[in-house]
C-alpha atoms as a PDB file:
ATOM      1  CA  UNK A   1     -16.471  27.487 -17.510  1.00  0.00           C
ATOM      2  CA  UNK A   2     -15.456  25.391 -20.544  1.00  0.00           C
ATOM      3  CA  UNK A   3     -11.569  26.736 -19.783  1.00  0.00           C
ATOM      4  CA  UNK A   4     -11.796  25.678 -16.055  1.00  0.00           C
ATOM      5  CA  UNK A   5     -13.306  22.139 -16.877  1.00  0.00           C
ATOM      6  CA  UNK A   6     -10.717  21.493 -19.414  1.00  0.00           C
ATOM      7  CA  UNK A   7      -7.566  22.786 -16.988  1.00  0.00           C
ATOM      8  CA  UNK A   8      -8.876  20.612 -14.167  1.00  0.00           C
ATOM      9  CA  UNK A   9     -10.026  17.194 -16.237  1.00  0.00           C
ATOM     10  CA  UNK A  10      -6.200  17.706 -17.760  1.00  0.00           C
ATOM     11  CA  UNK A  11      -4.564  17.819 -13.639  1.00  0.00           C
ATOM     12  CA  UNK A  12      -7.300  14.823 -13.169  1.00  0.00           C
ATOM     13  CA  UNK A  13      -5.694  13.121 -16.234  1.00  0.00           C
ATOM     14  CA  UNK A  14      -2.106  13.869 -15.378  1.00  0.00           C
ATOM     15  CA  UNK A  15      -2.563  12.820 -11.701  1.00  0.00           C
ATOM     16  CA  UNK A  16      -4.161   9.113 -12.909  1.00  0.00           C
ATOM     17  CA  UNK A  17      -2.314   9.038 -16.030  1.00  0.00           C
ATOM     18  CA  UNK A  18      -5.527   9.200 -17.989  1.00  0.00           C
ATOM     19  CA  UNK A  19      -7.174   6.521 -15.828  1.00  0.00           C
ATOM     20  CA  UNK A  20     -10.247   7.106 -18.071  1.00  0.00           C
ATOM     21  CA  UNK A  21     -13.060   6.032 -15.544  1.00  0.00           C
ATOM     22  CA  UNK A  22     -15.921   4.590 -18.124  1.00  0.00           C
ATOM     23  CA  UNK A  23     -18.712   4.882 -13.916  1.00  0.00           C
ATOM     24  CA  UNK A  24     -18.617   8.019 -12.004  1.00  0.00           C
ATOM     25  CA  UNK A  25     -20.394   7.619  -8.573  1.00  0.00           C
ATOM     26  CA  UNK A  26     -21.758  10.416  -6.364  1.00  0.00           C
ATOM     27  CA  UNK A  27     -21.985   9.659  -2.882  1.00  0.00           C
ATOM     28  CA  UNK A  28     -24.748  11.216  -0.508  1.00  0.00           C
ATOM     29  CA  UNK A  29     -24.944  11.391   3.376  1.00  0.00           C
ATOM     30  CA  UNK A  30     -23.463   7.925   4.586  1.00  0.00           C
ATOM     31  CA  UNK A  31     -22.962   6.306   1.865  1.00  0.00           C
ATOM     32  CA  UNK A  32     -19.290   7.470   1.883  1.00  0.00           C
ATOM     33  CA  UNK A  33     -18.088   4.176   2.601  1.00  0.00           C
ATOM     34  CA  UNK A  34     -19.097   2.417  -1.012  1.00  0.00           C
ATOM     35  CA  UNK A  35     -15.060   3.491  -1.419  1.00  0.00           C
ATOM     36  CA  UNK A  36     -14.259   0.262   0.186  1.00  0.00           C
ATOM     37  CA  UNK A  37     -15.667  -1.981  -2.698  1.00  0.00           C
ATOM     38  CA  UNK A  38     -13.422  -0.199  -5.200  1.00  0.00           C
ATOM     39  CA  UNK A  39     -10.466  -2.001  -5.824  1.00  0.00           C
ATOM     40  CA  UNK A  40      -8.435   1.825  -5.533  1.00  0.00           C
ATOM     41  CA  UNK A  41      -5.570   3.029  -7.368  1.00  0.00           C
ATOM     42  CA  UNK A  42      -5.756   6.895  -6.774  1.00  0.00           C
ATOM     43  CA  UNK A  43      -7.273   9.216  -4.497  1.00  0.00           C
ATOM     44  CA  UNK A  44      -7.313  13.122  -5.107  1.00  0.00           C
ATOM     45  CA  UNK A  45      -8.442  15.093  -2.336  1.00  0.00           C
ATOM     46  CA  UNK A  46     -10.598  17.955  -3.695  1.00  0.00           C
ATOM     47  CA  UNK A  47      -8.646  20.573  -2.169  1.00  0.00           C
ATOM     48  CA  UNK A  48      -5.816  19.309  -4.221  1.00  0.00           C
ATOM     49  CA  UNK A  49      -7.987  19.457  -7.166  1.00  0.00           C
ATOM     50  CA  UNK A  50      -7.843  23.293  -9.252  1.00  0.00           C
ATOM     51  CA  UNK A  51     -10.949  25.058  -9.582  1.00  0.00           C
ATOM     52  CA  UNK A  52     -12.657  21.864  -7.226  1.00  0.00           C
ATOM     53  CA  UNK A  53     -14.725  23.538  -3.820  1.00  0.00           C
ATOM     54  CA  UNK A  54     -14.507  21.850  -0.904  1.00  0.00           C
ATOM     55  CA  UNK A  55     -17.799  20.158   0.989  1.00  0.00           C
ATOM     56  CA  UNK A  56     -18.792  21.275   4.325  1.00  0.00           C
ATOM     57  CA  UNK A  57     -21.305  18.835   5.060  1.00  0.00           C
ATOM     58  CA  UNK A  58     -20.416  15.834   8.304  1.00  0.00           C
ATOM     59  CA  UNK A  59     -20.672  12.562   6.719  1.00  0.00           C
ATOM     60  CA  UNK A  60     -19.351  13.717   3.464  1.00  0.00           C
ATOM     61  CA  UNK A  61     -15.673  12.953   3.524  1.00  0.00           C
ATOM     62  CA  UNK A  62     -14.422  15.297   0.186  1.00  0.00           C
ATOM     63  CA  UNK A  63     -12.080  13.271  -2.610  1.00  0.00           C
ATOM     64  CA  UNK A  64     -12.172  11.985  -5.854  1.00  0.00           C
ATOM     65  CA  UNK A  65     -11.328   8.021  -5.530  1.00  0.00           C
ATOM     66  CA  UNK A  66     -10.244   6.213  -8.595  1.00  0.00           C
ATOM     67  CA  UNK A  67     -10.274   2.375  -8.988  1.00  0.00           C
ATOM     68  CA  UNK A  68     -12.260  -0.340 -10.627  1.00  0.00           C
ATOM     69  CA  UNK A  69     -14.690  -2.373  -9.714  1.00  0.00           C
ATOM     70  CA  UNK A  70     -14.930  -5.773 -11.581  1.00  0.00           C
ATOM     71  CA  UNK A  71     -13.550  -4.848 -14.996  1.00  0.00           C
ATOM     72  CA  UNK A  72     -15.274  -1.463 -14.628  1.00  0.00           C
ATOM     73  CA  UNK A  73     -13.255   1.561 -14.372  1.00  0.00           C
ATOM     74  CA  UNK A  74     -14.829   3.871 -11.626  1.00  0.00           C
ATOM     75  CA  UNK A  75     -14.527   7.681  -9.805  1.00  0.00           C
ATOM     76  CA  UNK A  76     -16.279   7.880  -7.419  1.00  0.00           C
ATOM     77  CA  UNK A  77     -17.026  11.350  -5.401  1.00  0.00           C
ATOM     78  CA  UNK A  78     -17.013  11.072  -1.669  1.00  0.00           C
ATOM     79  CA  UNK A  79     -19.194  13.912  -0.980  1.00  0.00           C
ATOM     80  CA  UNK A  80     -20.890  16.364  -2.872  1.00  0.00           C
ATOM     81  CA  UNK A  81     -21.688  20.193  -3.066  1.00  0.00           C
ATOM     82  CA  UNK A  82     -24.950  21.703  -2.465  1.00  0.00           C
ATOM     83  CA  UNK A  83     -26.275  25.258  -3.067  1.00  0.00           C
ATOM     84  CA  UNK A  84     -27.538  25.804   0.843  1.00  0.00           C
ATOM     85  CA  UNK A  85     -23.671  25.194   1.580  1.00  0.00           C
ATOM     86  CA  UNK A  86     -22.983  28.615  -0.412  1.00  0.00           C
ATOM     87  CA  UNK A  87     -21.885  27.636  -3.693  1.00  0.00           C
ATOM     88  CA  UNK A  88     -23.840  28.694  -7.095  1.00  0.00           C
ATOM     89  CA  UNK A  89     -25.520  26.052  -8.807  1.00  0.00           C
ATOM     90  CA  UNK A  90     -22.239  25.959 -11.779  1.00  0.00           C
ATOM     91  CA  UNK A  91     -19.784  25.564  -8.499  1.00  0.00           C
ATOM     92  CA  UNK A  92     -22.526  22.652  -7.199  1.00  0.00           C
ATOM     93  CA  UNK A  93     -22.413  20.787 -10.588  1.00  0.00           C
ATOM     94  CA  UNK A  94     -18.793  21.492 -11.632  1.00  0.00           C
ATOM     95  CA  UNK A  95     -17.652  17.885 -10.991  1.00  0.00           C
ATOM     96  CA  UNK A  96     -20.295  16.512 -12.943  1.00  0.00           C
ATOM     97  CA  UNK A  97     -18.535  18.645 -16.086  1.00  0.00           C
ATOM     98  CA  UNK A  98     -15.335  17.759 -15.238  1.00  0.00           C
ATOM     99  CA  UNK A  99     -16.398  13.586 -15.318  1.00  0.00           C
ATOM    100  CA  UNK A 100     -17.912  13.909 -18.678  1.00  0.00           C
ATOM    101  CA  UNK A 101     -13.963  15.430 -19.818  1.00  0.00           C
ATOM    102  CA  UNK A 102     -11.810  12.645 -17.831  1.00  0.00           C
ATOM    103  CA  UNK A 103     -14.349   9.765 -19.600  1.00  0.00           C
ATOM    104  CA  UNK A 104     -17.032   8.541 -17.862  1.00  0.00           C
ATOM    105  CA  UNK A 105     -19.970   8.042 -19.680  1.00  0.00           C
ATOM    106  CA  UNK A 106     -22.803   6.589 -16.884  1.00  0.00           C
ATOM    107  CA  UNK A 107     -23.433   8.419 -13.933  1.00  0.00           C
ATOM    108  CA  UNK A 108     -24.565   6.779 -10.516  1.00  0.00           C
ATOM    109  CA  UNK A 109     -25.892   9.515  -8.116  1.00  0.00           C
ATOM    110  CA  UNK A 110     -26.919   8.827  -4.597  1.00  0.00           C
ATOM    111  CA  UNK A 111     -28.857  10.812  -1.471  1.00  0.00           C
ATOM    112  CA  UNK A 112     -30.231  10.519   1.555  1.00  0.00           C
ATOM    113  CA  UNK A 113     -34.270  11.834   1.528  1.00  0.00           C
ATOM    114  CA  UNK A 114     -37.124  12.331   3.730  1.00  0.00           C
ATOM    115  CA  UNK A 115     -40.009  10.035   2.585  1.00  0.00           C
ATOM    116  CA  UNK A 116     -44.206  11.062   1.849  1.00  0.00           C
ATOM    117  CA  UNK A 117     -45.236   8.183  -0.035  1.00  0.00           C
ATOM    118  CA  UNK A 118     -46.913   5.835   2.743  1.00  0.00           C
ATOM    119  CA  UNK A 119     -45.344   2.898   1.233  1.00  0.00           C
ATOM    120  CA  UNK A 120     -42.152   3.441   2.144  1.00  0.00           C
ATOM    121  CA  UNK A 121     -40.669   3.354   6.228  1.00  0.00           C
ATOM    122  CA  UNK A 122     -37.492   4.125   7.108  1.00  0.00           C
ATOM    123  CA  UNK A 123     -34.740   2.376   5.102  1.00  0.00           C
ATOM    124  CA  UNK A 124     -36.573   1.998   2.487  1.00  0.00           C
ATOM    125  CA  UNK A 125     -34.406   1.644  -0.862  1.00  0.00           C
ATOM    126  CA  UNK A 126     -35.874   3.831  -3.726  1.00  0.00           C
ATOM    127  CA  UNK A 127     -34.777   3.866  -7.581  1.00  0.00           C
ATOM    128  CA  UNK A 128     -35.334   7.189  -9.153  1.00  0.00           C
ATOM    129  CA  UNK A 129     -37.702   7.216 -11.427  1.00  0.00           C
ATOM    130  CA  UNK A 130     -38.047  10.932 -11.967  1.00  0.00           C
ATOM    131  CA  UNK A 131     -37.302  14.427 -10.328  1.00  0.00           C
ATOM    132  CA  UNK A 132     -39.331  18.038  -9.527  1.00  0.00           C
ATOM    133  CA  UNK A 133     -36.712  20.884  -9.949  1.00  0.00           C
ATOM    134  CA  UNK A 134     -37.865  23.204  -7.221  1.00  0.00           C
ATOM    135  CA  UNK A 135     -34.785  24.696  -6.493  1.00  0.00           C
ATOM    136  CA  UNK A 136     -34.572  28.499  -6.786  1.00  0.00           C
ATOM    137  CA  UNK A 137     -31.265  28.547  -9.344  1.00  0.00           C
ATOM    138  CA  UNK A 138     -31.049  26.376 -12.312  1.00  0.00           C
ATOM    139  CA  UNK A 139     -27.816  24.495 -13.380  1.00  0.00           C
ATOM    140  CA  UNK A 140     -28.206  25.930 -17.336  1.00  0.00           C
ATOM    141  CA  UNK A 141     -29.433  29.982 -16.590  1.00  0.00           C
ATOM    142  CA  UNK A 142     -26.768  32.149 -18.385  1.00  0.00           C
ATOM    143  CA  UNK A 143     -24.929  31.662 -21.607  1.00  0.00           C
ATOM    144  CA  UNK A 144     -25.097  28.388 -22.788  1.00  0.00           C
ATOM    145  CA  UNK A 145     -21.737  26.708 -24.258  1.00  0.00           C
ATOM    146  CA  UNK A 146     -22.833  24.472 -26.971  1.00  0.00           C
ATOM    147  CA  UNK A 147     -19.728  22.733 -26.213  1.00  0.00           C
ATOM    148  CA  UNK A 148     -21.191  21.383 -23.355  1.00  0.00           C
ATOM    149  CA  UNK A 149     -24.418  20.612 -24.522  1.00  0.00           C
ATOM    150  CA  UNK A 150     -27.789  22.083 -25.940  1.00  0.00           C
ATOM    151  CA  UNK A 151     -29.339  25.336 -25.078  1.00  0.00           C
ATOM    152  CA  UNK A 152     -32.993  23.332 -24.563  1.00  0.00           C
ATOM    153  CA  UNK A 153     -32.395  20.051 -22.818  1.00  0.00           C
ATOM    154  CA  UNK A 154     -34.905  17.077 -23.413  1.00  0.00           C
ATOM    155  CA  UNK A 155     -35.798  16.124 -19.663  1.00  0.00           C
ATOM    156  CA  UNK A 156     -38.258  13.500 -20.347  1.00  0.00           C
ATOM    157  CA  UNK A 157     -36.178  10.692 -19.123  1.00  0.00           C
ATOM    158  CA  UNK A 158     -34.059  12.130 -16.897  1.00  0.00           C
ATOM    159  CA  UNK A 159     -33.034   8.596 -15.266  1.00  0.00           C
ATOM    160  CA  UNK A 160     -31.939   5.509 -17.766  1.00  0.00           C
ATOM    161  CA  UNK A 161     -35.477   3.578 -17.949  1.00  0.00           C
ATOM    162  CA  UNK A 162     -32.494   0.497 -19.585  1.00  0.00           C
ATOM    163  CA  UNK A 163     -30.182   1.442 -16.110  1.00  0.00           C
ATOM    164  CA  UNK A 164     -33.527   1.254 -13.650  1.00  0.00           C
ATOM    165  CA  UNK A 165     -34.710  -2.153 -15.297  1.00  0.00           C
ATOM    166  CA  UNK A 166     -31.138  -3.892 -14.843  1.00  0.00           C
ATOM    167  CA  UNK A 167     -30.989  -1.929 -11.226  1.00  0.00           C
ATOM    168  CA  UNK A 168     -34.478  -3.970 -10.390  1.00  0.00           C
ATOM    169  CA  UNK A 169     -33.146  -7.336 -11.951  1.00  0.00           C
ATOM    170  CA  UNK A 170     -29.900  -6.810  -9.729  1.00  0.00           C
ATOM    171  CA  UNK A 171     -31.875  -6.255  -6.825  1.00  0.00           C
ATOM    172  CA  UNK A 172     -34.108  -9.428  -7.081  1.00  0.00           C
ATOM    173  CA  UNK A 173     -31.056 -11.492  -7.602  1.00  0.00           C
ATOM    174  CA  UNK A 174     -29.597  -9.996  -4.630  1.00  0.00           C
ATOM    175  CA  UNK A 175     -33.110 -10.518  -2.734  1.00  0.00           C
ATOM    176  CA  UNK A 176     -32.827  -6.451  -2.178  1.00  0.00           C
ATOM    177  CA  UNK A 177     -36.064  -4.823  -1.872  1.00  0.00           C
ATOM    178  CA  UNK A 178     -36.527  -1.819  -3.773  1.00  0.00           C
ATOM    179  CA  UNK A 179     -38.967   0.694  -4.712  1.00  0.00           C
ATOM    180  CA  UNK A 180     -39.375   3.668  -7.244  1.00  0.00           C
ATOM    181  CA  UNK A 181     -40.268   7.096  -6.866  1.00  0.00           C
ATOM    182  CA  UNK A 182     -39.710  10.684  -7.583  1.00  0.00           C
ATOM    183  CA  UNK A 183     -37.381  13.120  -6.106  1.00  0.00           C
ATOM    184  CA  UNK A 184     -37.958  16.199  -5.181  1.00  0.00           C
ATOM    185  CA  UNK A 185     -35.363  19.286  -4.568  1.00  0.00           C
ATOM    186  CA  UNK A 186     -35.316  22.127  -2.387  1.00  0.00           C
ATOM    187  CA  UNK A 187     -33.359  24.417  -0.898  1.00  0.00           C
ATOM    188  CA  UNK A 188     -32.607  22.980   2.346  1.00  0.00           C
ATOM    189  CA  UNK A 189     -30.500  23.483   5.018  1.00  0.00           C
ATOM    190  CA  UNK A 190     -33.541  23.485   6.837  1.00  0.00           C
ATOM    191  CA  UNK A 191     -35.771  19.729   7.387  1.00  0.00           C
ATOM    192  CA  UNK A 192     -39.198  20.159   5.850  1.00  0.00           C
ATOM    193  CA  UNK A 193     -42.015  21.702   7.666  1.00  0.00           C
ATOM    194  CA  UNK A 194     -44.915  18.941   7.754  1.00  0.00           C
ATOM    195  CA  UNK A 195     -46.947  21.508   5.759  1.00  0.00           C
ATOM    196  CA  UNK A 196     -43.983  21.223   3.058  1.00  0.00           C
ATOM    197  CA  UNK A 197     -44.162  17.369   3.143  1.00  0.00           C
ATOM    198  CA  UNK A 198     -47.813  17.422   2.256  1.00  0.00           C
ATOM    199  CA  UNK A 199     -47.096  19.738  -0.190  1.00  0.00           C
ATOM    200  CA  UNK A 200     -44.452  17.703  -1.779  1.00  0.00           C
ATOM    201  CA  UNK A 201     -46.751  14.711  -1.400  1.00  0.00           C
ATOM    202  CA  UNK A 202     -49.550  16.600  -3.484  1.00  0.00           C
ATOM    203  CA  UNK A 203     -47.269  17.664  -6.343  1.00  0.00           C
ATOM    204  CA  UNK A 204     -46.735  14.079  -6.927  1.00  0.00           C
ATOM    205  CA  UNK A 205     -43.204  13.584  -5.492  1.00  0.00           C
ATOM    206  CA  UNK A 206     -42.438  10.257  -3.352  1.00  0.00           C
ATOM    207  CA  UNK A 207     -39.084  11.655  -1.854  1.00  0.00           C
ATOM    208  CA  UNK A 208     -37.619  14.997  -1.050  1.00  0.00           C
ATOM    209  CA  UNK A 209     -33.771  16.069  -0.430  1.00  0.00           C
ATOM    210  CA  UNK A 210     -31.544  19.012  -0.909  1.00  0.00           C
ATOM    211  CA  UNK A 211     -29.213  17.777  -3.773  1.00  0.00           C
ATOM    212  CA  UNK A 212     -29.139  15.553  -7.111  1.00  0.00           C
ATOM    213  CA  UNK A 213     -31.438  17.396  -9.100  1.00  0.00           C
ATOM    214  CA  UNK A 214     -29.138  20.068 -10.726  1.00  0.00           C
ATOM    215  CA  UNK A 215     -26.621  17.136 -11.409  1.00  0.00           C
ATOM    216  CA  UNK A 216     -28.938  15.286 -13.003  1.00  0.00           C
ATOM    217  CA  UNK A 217     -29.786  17.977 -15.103  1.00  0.00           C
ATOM    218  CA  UNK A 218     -26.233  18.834 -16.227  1.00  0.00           C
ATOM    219  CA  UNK A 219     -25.395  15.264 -16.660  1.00  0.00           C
ATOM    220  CA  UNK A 220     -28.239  15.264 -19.168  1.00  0.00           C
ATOM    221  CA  UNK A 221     -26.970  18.355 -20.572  1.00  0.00           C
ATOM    222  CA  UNK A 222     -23.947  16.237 -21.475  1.00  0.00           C
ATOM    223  CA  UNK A 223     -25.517  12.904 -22.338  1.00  0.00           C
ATOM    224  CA  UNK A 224     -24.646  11.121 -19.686  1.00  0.00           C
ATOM    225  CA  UNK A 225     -26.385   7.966 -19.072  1.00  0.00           C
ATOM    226  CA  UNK A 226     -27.731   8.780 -14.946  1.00  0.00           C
ATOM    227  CA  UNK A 227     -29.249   6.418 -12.821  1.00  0.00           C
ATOM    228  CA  UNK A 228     -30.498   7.653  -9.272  1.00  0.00           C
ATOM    229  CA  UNK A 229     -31.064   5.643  -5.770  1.00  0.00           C
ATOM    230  CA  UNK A 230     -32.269   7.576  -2.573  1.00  0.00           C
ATOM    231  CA  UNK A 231     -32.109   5.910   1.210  1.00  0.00           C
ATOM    232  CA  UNK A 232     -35.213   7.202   3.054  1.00  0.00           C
ATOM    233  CA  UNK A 233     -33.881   7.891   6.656  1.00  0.00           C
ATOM    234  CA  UNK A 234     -37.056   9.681   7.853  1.00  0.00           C
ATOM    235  CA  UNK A 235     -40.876  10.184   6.941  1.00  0.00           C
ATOM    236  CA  UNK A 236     -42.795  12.888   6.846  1.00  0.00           C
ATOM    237  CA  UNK A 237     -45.360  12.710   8.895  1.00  0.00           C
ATOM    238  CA  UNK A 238     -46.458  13.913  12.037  1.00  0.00           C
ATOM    239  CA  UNK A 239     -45.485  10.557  14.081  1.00  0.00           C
ATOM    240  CA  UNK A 240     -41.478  11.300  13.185  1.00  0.00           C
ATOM    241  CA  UNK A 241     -40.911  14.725  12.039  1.00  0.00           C
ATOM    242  CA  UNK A 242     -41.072  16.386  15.483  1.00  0.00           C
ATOM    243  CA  UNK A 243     -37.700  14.326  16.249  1.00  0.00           C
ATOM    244  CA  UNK A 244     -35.245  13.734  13.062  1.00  0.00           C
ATOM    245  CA  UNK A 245     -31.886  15.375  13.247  1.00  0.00           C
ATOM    246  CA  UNK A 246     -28.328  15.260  10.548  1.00  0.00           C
ATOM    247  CA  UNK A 247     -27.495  12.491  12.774  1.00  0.00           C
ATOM    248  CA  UNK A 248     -30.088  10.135  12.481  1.00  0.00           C
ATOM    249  CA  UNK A 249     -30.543  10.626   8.607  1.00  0.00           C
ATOM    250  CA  UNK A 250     -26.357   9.882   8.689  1.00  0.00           C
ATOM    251  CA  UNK A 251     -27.476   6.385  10.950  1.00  0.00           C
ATOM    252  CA  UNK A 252     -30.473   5.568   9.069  1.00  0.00           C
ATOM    253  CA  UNK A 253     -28.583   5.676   5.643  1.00  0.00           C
ATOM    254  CA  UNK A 254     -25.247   3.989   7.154  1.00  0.00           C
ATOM    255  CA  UNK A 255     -27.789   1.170   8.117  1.00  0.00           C
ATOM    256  CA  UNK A 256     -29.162   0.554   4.544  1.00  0.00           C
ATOM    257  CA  UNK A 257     -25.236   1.344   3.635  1.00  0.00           C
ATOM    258  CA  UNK A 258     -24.581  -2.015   3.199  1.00  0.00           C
ATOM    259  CA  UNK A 259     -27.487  -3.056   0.653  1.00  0.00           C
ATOM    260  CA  UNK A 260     -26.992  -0.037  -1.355  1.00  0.00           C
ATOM    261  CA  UNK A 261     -23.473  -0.702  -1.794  1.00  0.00           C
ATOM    262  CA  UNK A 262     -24.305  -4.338  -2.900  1.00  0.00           C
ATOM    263  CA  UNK A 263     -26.850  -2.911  -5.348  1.00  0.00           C
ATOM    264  CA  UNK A 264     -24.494  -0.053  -7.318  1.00  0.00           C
ATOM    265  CA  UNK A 265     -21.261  -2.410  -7.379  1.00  0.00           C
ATOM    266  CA  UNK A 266     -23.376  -5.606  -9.184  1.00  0.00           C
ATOM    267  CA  UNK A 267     -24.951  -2.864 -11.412  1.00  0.00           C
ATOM    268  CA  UNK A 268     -21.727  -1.536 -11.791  1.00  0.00           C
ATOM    269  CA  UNK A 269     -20.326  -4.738 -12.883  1.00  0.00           C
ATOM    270  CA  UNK A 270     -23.537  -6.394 -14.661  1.00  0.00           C
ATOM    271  CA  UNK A 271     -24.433  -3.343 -16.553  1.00  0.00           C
END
């Protein structure tokens, strides 16, 4: 691992002549489009990239977009790579590695998730607060290279509580309403059963999705500062679960788009 990480941060490095991006940004279902505030000056699809995979998801578009925003130097991943797709949780969380090698040193991840908590709707902007690991593979089984990072990671703030505060001051200057929750990952590819929601409701998640947890955790790994915001695009409950399909969480999260985009470029810039 620590051989292919350090081959592919030094093509990364070679292709942007050590553009050194201090932000990486990872970019869930519809929120692909955040690309357009970055001022760009490289893009490197991933099947260009050595040792990269390749995401199979619709909606996630699949390169590795270099540029600033403000006086910020970003990357920003346009589509990610989940473990129902095939790949092993090392292959899922290999870009996070290879960020930590080419310089960033914050992390902004982003998803799309189904919503329990009743005080959310549809649309509803949520800052992570905190996430349930209930995927069946962790990031961190096997060997551990202390290169990387400790065998025994400290998970107790697994989101910046300084990154969340500035996130909430952003958003009332913006007039953005926001919420925070908890995140909860599973397997997916499958929606969850209504007997799942209330399950994820009574082990004290607000939110549940199929990605971002194992990159959090291997961000921490690294010490990378991480910051998490989810787009609720349906709720479970037994009014809307009967009906929500890939499409409408793409439309719901391509709605709220916009705001979210607002929100990560003034943190971006303000923090």
């Amino acid at each position: 691992m620590w051989e292919k990480v350090q081959h592919t941060a030094a093509f990364i490095n070679e292709k942007t002549n050590h553009f050194n991006p201090q932000y990486g940004v990872i970019l869930g279902s519809g929120l692909g489009s955040f690309t357009d505030d970055i001022d760009i000056q490289f893009t490197i699809p991933y099947h260009d990239i050595p040792n990269f995979p390749v995401s199979t998801v619709q909606g996630h578009k699949g390169a590795l977009v270099f540029g600033m925003i403000g006086s910020k130097k970003v990357v920003a991943m346009q589509g990610r790579f989940h473990f129902y797709e095939g790949y092993d949780m090392k292959e899922v969380t290999f870009p996070v590695r290879v960020m930590k090698y080419i310089g960033v040193e914050k992390l902004i991840v982003s998803n799309a998730s189904g919503g329990v908590n009743p005080n959310y709707k549809v649309g509803s902007i949520v800052i992570l607060k905190d996430q349930v690991n209930l995927l069946p593979e962790h990031p961190l089984r096997g060997v551990n290279d202390e290169r990387f990072g400790p065998r025994f990671v400290n998970m107790s703030e697994p989101f910046s509580v300084k990154m969340m505060a500035k996130a909430k001051e952003v958003a009332a200057q913006l007039g953005i309403p926001v919420q925070d929750g908890i995140y909860l990952g599973l397997q997916g590819p499958t929606f969850e059963t209504l007997s799942e929601y209330r399950m994820v409701k009574i082990l004290g998640a607000d939110c549940v999705g199929m990605s971002t947890v194992p990159e959090v955790i291997v961000a921490r790994h690294m010490d990378l500062e991480t910051f998490g915001i989810s787009v609720i695009t349906d709720m479970g409950d037994e009014e809307s679960i009967g009906t929500i399909t890939h499409q409408e969480v793409l439309e719901a999260a391509q709605k709220a788009e916009p705001l979210v985009r607002n929100l990560i470029k003034n943190l971006i810039e303000q923090y």
